[in-house]
N, C-alpha and C. Protein backbone atom coordinates (compact mmCIF):
# COMPACT_ATOMS: atom_id res chain seq x y z
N UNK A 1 76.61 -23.80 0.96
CA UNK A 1 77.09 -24.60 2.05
C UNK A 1 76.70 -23.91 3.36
N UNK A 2 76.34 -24.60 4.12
CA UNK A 2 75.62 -24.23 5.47
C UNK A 2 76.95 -24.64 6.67
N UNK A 3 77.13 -24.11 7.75
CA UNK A 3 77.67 -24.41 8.85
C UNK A 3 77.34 -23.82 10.36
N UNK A 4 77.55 -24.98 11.24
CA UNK A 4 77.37 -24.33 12.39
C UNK A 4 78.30 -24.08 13.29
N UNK A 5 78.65 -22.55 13.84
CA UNK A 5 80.01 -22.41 14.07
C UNK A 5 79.42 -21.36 15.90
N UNK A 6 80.56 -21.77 16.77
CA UNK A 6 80.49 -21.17 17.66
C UNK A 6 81.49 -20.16 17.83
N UNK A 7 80.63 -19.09 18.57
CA UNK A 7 81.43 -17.64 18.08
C UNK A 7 81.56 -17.20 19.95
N UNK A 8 83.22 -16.58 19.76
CA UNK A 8 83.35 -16.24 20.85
C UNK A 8 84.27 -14.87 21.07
N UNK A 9 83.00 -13.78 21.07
CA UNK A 9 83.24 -12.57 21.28
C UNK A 9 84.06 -12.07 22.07
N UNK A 10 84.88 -10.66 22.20
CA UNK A 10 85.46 -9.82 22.90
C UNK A 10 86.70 -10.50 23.58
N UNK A 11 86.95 -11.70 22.63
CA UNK A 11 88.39 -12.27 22.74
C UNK A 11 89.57 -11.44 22.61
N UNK A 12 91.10 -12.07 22.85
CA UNK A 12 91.95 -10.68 22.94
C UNK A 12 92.91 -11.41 21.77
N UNK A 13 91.82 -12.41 20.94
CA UNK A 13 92.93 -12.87 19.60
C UNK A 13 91.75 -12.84 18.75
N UNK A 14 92.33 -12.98 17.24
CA UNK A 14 91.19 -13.24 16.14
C UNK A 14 91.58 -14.19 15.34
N UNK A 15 90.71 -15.23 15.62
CA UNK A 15 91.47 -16.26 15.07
C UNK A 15 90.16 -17.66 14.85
N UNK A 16 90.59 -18.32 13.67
CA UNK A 16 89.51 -19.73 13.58
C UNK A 16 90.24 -20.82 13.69
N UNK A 17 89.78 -21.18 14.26
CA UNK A 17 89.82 -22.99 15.57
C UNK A 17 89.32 -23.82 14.36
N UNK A 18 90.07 -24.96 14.13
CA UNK A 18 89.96 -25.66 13.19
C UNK A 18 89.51 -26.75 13.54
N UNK A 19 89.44 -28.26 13.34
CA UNK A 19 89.57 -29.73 13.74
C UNK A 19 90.26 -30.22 13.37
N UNK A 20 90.93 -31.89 13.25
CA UNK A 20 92.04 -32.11 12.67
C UNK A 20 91.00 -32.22 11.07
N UNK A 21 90.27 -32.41 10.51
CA UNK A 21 89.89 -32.22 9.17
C UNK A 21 89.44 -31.35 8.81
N UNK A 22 89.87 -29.86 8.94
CA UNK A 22 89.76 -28.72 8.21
C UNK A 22 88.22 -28.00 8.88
N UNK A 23 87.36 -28.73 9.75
CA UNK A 23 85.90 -28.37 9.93
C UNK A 23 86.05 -27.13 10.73
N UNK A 24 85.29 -25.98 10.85
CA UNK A 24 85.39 -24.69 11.77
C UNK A 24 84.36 -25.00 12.54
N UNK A 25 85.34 -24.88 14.27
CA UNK A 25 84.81 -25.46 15.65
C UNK A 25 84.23 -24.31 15.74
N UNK A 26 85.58 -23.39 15.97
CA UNK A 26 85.42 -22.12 16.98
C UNK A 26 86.03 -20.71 16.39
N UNK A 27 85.31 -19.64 16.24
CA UNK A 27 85.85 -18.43 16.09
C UNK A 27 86.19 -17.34 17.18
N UNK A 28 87.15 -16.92 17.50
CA UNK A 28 87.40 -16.09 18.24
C UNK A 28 87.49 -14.22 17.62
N UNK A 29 86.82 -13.50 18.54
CA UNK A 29 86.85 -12.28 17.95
C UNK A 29 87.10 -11.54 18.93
N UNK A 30 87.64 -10.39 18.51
CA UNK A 30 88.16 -9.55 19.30
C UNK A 30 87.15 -8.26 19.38
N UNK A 31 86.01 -8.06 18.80
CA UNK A 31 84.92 -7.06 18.80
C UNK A 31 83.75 -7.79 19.51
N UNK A 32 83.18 -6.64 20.58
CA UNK A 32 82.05 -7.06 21.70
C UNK A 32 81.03 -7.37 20.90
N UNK A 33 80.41 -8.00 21.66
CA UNK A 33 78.97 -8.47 20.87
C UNK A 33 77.74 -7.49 20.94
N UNK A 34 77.99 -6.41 21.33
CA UNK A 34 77.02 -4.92 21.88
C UNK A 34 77.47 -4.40 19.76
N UNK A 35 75.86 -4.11 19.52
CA UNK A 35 75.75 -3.25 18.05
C UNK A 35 76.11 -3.97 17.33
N UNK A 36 75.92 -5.29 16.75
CA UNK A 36 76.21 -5.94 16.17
C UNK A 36 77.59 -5.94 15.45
N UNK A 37 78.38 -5.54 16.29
CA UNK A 37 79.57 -5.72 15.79
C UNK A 37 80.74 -6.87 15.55
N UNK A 38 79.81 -8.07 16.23
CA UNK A 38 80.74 -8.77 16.46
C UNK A 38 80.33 -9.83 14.96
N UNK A 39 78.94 -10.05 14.45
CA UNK A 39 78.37 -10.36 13.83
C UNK A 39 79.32 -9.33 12.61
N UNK A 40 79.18 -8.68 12.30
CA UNK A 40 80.04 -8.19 11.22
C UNK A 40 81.14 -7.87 10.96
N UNK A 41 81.98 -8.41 11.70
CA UNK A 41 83.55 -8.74 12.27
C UNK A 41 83.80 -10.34 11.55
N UNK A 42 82.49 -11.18 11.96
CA UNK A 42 82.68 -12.72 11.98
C UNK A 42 82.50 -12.61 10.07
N UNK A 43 81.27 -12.07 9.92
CA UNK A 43 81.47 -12.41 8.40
C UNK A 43 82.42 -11.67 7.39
N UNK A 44 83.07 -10.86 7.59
CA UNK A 44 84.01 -9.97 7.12
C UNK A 44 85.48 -10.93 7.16
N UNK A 45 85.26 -11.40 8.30
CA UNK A 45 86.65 -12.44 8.48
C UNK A 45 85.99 -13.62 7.97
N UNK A 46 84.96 -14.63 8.18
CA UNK A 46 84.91 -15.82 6.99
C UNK A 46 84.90 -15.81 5.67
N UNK A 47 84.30 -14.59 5.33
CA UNK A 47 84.54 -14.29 3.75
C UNK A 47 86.08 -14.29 3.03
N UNK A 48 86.82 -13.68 3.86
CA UNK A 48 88.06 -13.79 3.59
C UNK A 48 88.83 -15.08 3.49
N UNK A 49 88.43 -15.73 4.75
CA UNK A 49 88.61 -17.31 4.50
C UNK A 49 88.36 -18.19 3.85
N UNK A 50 87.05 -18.00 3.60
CA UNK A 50 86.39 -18.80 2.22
C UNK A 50 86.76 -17.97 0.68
N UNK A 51 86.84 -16.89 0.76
CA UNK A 51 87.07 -16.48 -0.61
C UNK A 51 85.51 -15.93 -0.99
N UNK A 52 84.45 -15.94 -0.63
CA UNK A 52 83.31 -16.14 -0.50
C UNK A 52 82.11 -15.26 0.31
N UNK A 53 80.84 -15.14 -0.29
CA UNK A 53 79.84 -14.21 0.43
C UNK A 53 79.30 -15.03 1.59
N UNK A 54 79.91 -13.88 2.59
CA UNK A 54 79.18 -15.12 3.74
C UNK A 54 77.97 -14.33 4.71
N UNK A 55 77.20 -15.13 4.63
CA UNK A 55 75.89 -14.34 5.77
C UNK A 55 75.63 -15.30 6.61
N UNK A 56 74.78 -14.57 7.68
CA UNK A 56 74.46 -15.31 9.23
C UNK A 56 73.19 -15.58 9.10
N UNK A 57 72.89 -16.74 8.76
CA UNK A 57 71.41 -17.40 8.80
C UNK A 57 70.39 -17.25 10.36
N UNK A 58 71.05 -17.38 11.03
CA UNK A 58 69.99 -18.06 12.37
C UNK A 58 71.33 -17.84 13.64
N UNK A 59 71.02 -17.22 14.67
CA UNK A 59 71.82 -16.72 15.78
C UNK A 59 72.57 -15.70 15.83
N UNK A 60 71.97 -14.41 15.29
CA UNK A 60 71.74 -13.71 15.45
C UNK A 60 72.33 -12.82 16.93
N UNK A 61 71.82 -13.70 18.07
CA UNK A 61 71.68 -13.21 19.28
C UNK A 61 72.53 -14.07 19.70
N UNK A 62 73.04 -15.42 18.87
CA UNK A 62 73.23 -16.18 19.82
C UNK A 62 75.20 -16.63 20.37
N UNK A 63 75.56 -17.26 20.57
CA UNK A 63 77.09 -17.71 20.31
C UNK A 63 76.90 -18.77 19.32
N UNK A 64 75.75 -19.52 19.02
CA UNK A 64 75.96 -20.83 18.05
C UNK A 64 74.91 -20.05 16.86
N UNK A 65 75.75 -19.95 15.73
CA UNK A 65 74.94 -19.49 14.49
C UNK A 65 75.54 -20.41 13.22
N UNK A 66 74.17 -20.49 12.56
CA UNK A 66 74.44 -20.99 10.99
C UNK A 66 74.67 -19.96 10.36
N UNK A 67 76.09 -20.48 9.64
CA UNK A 67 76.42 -19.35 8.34
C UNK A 67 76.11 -20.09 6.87
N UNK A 68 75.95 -19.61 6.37
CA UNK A 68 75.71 -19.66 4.42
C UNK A 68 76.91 -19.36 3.78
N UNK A 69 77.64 -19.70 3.04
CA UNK A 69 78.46 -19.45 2.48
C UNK A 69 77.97 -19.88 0.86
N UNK A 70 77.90 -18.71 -0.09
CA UNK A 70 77.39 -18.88 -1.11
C UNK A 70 79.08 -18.28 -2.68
N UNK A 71 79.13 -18.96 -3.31
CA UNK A 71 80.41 -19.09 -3.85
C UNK A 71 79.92 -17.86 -5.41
């Protein structure tokens, strides 16, 4: 399963923004986006959410990235 999720670094909560049907808008993180830390903050916390291996396909650099979630 593929998704595209907007990520919003060096927040002072950690937390995922939902829709009213369960879809993930927005992630908030509390680790800067300097050393890829924030990138391995985000999948460390969706994995947990999903139950699931999660990697960052594409954005990399960016605030809007596709994740993979593979079961």
């Amino acid at each position: 399963m593929r998704l595209n999720i907007k990520v919003c670094p060096n927040s002072s909560r950690q937390e995922i923004q939902t829709d009213i049907n369960g879809k993930i808008q927005k992630v908030f993180l509390k680790k800067p986006a300097k050393e890829n830390k924030a990138n391995i903050e985000l999948e460390k916390l969706l994995s947990k959410y999903f139950k699931a291996k999660v990697k960052i396909i594409k954005g990399h650099t960016s605030k809007t990235k596709t994740i993979e979630v593979t079961r």
